[in-house]
C-alpha atoms as a PDB file:
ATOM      1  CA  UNK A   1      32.306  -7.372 -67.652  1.00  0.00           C
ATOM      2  CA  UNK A   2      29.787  -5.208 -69.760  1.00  0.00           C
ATOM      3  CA  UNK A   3      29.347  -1.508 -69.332  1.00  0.00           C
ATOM      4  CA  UNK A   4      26.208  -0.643 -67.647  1.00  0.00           C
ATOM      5  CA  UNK A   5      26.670   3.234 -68.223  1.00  0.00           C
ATOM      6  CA  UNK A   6      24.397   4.706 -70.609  1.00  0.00           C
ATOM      7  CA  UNK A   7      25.467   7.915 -72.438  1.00  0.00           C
ATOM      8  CA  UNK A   8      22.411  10.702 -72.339  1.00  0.00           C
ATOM      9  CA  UNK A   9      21.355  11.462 -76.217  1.00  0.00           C
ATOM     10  CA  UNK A  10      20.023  14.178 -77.686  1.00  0.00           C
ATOM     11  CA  UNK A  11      18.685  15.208 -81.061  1.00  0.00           C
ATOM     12  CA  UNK A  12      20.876  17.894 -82.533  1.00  0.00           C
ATOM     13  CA  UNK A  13      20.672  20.525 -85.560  1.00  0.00           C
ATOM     14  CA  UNK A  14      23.870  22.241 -86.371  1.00  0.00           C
ATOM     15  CA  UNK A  15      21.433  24.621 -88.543  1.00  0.00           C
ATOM     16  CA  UNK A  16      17.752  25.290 -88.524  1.00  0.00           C
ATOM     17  CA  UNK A  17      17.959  23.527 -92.409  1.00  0.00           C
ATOM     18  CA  UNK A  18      20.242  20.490 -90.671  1.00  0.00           C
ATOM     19  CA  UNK A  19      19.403  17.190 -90.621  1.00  0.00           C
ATOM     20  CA  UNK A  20      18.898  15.942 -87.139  1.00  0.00           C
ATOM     21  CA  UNK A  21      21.244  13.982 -85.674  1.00  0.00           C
ATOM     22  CA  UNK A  22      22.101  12.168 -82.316  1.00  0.00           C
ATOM     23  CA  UNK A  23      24.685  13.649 -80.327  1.00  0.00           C
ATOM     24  CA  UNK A  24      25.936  12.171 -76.751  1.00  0.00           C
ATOM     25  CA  UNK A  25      25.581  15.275 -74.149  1.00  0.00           C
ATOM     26  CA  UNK A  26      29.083  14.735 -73.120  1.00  0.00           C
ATOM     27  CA  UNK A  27      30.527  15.189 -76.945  1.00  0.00           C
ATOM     28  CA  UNK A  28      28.189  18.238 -77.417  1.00  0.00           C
ATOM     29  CA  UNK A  29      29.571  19.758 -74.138  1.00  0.00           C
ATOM     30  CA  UNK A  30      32.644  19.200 -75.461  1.00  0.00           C
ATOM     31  CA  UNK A  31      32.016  20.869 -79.058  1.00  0.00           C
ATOM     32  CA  UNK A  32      30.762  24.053 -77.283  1.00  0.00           C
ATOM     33  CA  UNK A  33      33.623  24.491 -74.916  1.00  0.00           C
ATOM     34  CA  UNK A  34      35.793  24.241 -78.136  1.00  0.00           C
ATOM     35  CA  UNK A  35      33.559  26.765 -80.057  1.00  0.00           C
ATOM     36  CA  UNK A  36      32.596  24.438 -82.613  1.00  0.00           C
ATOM     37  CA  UNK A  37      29.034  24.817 -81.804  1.00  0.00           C
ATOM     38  CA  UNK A  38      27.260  28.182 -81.753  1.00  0.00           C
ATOM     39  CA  UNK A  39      23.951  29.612 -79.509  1.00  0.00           C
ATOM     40  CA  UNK A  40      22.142  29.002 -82.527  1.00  0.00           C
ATOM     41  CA  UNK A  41      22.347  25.430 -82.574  1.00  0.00           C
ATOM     42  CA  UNK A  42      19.231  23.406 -81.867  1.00  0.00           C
ATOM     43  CA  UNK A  43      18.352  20.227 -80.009  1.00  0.00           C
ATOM     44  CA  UNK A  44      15.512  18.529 -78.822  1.00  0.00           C
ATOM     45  CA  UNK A  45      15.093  16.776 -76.017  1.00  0.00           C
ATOM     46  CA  UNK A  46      12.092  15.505 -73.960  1.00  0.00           C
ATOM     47  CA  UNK A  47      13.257  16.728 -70.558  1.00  0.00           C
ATOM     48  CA  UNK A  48      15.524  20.078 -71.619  1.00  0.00           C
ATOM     49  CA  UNK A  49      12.954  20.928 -74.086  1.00  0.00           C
ATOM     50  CA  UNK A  50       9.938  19.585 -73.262  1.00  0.00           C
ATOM     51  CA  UNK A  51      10.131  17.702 -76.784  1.00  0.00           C
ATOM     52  CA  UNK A  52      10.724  20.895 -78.907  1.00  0.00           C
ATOM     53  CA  UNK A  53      13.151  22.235 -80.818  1.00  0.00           C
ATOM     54  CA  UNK A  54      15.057  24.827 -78.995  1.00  0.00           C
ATOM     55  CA  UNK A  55      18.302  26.768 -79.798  1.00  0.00           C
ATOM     56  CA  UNK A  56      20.894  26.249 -77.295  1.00  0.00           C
ATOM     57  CA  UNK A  57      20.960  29.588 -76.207  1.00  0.00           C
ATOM     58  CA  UNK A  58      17.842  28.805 -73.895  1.00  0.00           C
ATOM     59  CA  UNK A  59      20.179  25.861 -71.997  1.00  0.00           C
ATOM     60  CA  UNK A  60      22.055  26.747 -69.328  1.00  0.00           C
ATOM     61  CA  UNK A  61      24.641  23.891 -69.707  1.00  0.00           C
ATOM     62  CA  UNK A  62      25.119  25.989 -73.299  1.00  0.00           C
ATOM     63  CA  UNK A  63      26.134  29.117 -71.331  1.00  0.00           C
ATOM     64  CA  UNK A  64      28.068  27.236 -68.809  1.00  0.00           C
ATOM     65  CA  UNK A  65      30.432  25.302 -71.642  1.00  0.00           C
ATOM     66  CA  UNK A  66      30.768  27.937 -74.242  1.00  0.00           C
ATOM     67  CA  UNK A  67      33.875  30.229 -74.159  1.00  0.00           C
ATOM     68  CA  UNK A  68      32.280  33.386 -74.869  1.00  0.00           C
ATOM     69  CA  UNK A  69      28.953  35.120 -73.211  1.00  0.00           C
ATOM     70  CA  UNK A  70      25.951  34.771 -75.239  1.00  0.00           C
ATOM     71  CA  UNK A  71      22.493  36.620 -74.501  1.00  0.00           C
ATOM     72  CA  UNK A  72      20.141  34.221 -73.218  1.00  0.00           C
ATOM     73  CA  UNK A  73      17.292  32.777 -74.774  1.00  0.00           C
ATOM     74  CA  UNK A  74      13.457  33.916 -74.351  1.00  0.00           C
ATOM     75  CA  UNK A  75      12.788  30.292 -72.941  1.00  0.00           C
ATOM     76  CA  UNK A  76      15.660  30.338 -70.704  1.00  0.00           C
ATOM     77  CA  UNK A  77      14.679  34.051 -70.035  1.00  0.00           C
ATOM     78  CA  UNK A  78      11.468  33.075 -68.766  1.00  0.00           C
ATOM     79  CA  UNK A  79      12.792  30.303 -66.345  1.00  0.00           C
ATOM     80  CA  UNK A  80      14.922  32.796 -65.049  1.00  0.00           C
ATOM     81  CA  UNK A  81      12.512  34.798 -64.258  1.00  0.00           C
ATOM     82  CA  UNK A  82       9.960  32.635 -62.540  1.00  0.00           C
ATOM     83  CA  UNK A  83      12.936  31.263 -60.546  1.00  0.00           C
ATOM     84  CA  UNK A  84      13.619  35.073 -59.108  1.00  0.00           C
ATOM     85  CA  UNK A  85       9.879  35.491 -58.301  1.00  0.00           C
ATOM     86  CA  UNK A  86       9.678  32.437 -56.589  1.00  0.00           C
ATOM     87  CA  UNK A  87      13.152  33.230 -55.205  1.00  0.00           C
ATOM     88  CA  UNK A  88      11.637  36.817 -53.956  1.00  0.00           C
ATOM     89  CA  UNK A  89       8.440  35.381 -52.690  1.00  0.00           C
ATOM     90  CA  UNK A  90      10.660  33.147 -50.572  1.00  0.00           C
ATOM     91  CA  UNK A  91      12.948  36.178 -49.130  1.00  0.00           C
ATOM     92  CA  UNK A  92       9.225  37.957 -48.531  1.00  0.00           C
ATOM     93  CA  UNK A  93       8.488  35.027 -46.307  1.00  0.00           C
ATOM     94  CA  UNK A  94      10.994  34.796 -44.443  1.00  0.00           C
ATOM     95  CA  UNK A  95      11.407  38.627 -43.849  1.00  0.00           C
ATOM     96  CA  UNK A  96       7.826  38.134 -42.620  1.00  0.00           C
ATOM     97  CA  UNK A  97       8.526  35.436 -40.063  1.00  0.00           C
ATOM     98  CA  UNK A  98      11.627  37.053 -38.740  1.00  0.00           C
ATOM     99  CA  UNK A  99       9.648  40.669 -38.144  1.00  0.00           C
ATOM    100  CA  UNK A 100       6.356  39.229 -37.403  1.00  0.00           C
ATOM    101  CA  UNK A 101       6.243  35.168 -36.775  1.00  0.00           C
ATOM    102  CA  UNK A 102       9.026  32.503 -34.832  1.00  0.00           C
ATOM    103  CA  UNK A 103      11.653  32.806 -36.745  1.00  0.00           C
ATOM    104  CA  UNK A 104      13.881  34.547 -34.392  1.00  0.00           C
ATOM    105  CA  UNK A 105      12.862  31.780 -31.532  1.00  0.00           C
ATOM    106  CA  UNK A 106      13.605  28.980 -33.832  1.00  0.00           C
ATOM    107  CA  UNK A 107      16.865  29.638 -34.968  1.00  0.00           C
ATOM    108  CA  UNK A 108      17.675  31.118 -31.595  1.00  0.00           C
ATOM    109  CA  UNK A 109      16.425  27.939 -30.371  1.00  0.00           C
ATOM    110  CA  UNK A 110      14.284  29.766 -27.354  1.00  0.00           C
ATOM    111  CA  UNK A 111      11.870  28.665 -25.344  1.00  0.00           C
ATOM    112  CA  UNK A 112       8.457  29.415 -26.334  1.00  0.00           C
ATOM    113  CA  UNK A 113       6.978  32.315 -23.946  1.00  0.00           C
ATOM    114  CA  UNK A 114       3.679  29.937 -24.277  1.00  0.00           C
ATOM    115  CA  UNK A 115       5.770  26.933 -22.293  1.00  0.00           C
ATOM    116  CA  UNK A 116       7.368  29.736 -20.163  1.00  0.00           C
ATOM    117  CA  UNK A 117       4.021  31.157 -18.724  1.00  0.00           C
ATOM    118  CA  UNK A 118       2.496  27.075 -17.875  1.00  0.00           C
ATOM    119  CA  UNK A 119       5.774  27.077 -15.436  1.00  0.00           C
ATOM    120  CA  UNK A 120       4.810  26.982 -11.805  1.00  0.00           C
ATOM    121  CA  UNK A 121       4.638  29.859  -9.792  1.00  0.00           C
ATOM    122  CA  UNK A 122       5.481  32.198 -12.890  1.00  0.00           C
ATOM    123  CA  UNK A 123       3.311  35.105 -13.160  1.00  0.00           C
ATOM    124  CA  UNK A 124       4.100  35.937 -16.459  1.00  0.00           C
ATOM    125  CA  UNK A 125       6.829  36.853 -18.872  1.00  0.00           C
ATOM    126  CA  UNK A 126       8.080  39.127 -21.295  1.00  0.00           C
ATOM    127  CA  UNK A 127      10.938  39.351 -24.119  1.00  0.00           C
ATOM    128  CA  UNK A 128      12.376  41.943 -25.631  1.00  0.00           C
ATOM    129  CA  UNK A 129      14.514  41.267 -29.307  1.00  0.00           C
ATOM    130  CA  UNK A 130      17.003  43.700 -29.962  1.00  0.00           C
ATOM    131  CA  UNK A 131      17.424  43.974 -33.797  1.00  0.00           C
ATOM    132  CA  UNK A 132      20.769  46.025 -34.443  1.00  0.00           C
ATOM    133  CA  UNK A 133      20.666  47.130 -38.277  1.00  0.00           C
ATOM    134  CA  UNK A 134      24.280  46.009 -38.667  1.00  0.00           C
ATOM    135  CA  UNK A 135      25.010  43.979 -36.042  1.00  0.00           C
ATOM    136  CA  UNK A 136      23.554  40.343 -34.672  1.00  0.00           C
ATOM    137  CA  UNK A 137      20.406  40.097 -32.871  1.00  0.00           C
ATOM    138  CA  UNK A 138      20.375  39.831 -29.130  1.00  0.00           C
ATOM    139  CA  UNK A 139      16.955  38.367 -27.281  1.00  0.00           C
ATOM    140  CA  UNK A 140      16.127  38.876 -23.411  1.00  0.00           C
ATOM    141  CA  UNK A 141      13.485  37.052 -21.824  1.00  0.00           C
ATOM    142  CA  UNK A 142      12.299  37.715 -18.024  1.00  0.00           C
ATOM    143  CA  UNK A 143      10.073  35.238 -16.295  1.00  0.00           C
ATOM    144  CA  UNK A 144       8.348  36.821 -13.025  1.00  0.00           C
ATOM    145  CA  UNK A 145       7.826  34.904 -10.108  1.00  0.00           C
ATOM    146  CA  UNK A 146       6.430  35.340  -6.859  1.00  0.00           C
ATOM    147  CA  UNK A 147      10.130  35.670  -5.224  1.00  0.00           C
ATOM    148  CA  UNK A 148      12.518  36.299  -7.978  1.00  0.00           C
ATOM    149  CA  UNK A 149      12.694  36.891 -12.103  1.00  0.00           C
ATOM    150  CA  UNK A 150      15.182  34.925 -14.188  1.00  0.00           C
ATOM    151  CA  UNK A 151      16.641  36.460 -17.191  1.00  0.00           C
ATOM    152  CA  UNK A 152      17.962  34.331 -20.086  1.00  0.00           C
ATOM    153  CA  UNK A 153      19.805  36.412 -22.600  1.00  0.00           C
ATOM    154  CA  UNK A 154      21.242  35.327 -25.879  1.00  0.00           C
ATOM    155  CA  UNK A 155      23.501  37.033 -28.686  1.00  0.00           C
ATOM    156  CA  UNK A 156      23.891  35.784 -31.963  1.00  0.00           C
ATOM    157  CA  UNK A 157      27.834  35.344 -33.616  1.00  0.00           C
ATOM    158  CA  UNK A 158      26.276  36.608 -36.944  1.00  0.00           C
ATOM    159  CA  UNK A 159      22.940  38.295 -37.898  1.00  0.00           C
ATOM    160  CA  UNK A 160      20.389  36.260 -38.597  1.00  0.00           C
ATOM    161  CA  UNK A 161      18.581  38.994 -40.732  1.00  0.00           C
ATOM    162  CA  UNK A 162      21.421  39.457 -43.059  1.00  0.00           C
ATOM    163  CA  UNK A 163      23.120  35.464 -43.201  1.00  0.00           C
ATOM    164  CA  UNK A 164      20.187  33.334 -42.383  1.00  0.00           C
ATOM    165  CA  UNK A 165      22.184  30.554 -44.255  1.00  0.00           C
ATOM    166  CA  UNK A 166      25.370  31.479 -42.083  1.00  0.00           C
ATOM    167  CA  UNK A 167      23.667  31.877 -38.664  1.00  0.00           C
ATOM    168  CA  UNK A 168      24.461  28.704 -36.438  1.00  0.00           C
ATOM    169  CA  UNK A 169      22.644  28.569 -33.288  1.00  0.00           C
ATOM    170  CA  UNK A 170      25.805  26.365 -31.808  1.00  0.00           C
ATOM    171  CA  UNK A 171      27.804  29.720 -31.875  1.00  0.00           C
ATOM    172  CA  UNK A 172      24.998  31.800 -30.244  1.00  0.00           C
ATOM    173  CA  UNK A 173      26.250  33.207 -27.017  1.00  0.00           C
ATOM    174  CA  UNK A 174      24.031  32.576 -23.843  1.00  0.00           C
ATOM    175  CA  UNK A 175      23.845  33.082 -20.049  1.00  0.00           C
ATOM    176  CA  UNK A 176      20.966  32.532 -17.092  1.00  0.00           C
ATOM    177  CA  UNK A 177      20.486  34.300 -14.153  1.00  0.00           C
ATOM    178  CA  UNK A 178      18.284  35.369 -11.347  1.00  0.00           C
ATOM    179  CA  UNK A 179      17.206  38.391  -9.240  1.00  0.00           C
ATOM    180  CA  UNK A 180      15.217  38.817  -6.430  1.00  0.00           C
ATOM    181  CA  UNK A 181      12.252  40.679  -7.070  1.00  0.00           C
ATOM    182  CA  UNK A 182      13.647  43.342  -3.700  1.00  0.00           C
ATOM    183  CA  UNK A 183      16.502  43.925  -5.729  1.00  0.00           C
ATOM    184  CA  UNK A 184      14.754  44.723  -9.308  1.00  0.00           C
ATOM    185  CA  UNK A 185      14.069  47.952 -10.226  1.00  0.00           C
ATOM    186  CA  UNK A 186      11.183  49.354  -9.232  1.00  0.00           C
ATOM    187  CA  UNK A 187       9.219  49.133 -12.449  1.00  0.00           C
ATOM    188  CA  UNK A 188       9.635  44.936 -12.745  1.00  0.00           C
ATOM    189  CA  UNK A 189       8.841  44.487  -8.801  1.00  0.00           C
ATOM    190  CA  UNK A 190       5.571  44.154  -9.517  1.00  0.00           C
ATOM    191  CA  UNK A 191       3.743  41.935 -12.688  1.00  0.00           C
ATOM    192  CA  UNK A 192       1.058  44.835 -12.794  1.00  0.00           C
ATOM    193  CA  UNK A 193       3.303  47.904 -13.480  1.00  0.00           C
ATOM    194  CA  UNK A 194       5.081  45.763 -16.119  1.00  0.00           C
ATOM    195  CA  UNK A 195       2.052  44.912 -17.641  1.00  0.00           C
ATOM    196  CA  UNK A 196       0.838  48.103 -17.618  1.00  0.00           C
ATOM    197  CA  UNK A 197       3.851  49.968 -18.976  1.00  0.00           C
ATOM    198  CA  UNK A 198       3.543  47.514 -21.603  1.00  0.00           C
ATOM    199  CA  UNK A 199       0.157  48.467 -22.693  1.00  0.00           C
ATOM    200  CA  UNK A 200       0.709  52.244 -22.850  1.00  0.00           C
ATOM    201  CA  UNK A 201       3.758  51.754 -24.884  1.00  0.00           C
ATOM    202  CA  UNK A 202       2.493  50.251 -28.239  1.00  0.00           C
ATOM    203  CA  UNK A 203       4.527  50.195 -31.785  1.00  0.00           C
ATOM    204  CA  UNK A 204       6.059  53.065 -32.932  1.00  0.00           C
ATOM    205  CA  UNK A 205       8.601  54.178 -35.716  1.00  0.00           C
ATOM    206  CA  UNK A 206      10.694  57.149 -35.943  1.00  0.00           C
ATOM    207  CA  UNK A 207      10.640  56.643 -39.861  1.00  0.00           C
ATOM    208  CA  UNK A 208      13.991  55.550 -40.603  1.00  0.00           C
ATOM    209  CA  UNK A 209      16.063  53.140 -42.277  1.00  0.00           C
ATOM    210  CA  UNK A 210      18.707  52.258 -40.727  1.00  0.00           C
ATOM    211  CA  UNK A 211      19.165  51.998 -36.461  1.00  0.00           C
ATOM    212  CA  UNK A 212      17.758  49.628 -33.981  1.00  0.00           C
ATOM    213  CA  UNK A 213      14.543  47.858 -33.754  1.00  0.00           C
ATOM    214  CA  UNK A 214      13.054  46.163 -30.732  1.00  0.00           C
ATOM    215  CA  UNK A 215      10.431  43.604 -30.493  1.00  0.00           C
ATOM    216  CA  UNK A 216       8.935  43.474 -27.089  1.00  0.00           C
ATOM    217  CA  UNK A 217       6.104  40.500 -26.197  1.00  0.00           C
ATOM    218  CA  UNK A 218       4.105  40.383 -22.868  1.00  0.00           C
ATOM    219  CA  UNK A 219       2.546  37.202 -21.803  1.00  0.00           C
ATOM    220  CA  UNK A 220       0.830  35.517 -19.206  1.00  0.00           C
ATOM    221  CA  UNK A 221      -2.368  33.350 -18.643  1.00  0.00           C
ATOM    222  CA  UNK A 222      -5.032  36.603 -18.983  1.00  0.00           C
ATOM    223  CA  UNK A 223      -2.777  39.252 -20.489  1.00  0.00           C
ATOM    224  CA  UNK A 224      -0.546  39.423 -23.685  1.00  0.00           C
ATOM    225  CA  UNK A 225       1.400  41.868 -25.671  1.00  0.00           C
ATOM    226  CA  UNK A 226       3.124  42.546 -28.707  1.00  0.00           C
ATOM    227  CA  UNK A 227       5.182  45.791 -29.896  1.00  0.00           C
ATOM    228  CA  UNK A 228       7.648  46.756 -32.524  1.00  0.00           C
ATOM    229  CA  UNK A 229       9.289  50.188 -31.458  1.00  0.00           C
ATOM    230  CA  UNK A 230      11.499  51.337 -34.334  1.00  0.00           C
ATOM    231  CA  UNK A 231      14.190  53.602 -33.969  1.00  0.00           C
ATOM    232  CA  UNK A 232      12.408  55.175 -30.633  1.00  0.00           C
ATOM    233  CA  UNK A 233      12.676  58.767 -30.145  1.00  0.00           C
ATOM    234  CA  UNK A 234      12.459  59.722 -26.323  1.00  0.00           C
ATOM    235  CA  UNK A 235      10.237  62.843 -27.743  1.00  0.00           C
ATOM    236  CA  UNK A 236       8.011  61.292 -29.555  1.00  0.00           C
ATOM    237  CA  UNK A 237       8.176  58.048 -28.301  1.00  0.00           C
ATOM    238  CA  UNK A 238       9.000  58.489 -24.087  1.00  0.00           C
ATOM    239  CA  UNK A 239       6.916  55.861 -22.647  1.00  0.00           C
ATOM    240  CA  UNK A 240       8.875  53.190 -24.948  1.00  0.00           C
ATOM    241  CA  UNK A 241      11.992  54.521 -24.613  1.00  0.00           C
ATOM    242  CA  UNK A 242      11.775  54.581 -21.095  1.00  0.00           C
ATOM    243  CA  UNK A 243      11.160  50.965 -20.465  1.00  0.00           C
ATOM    244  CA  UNK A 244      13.919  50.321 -22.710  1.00  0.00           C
ATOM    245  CA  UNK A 245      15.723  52.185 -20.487  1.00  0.00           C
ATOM    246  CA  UNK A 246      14.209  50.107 -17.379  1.00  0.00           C
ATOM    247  CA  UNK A 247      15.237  46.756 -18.897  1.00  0.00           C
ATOM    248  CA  UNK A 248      18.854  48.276 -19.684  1.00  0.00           C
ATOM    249  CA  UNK A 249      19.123  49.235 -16.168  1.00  0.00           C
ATOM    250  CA  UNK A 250      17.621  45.737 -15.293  1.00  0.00           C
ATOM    251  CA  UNK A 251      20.801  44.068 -17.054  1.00  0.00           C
ATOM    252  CA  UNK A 252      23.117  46.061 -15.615  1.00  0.00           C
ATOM    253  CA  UNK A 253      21.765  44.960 -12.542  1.00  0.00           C
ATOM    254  CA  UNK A 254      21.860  41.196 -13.353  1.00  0.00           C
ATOM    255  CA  UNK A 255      25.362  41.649 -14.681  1.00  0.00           C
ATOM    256  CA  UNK A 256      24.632  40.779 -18.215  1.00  0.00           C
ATOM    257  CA  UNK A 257      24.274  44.115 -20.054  1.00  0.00           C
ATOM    258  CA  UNK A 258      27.905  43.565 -21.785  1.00  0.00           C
ATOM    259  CA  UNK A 259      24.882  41.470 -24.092  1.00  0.00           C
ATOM    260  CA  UNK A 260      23.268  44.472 -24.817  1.00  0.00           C
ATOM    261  CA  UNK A 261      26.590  46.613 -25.114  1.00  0.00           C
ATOM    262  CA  UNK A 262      28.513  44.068 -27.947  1.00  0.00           C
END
């Protein structure tokens, strides 16, 4: 039975003054790894070198084989860095989404607040992200009705921010319940004072690095909202840190704050 494999070929100069020769990639693989063949070696391929002659020093199956370090080379240099911009660019993105687009609701897997507020009989809704520096992100949404306000509340097993690769939105911890609007606090009994509260308490940042963020988003057929409140001082920042405060006592209530607590 013949052989179909074909062994991948490449022109090869032991020297810049060499004659050129055809080496299998395998066998020159094998010559570096025993140290026979140097970063100053040159080959020439059409798809490694775009049909030039290059040293080997620019190939990263060079650096991967040989037995010693070796600088790189300015071609390989240069594909290096392109592939961290692009790399960067791509981290920019997604830091982007996650503070300021859908990421969170994606991976979270949540329930748009747009499909929320079409509901029947829901007057609107809000959500509030809580976005621990060092610890996983926990999301409550509250959609008001006419006789009661469900809460869904969800905490991630790892932090999206930090592992996006890791998070799993199998592992993310959830729970439902409802309240009677009589027995919510007074500032969620009625959709006007949340509303309102909402729009007197708009982004804020108490300049620092580390700490907790919060996301909160308003919505409902005329009105909607959207704050970031970063690291909220009750000085400087009362009106935001109260309604924090509100929601917390709002969980407690609804027997889910041990989300808010982990």
């Amino acid at each position: 039975m013949m052989d179909m494999t074909m062994s991948v070929t490449l022109q090869f100069r032991k020297t810049l003054w060499s004659l050129a020769t055809v080496v299998a990639l395998d066998d020159l693989k094998a010559r570096i790894r025993c140290g026979e063949i140097g970063p100053k070696a040159r080959i020439r391929d059409r798809v490694l070198t775009n049909g030039q002659w290059w040293t080997l020093d620019n190939l990263n199956l060079f650096h991967k084989s040989s037995p010693m370090q070796h600088p790189a080379g300015k071609h390989l240099l240069k594909k290096q860095a392109i592939a961290e911009q692009r790399a960067a660019q791509r981290v920019a993105i997604q830091h982007d989404d996650y503070q300021h687009g859908h990421l969170i609701d994606k991976r979270f897997n949540l329930t748009p607040l747009t499909d929320l507020v079409k509901e029947t009989s829901v007057w609107g809704t809000t959500r509030l992200r809580v976005l621990p520096s060092f610890s996983p992100e926990r999301i409550f949404t509250f959609i008001f009705g006419q006789h009661s306000i469900r809460i869904e509340a969800v905490l991630g097993r790892t932090s999206l921010w930090y592992s996006p690769r890791e998070f799993d939105a199998a592992q993310v911890h959830r729970t439902n319940t409802e309240v009677r609007v009589q027995d919510a606090p007074d500032q969620f009994k009625q959709w006007t004072t949340v509303v309102m509260a909402s729009q007197l308490a708009p982004s804020c940042s108490a300049m620092s690095l580390d700490g907790v963020g919060y996301w909160h988003e308003l919505l409902c057929q005329r009105e909607s909202f959207d704050a970031q409140w970063h690291n909220p001082d009750p000085i400087r920042h009362p009106r935001q840190v109260e309604i924090l405060k509100s929601y917390r006592d709002f969980l407690l209530i609804a027997n889910v704050d041990q989300f808010w607590q982990q």
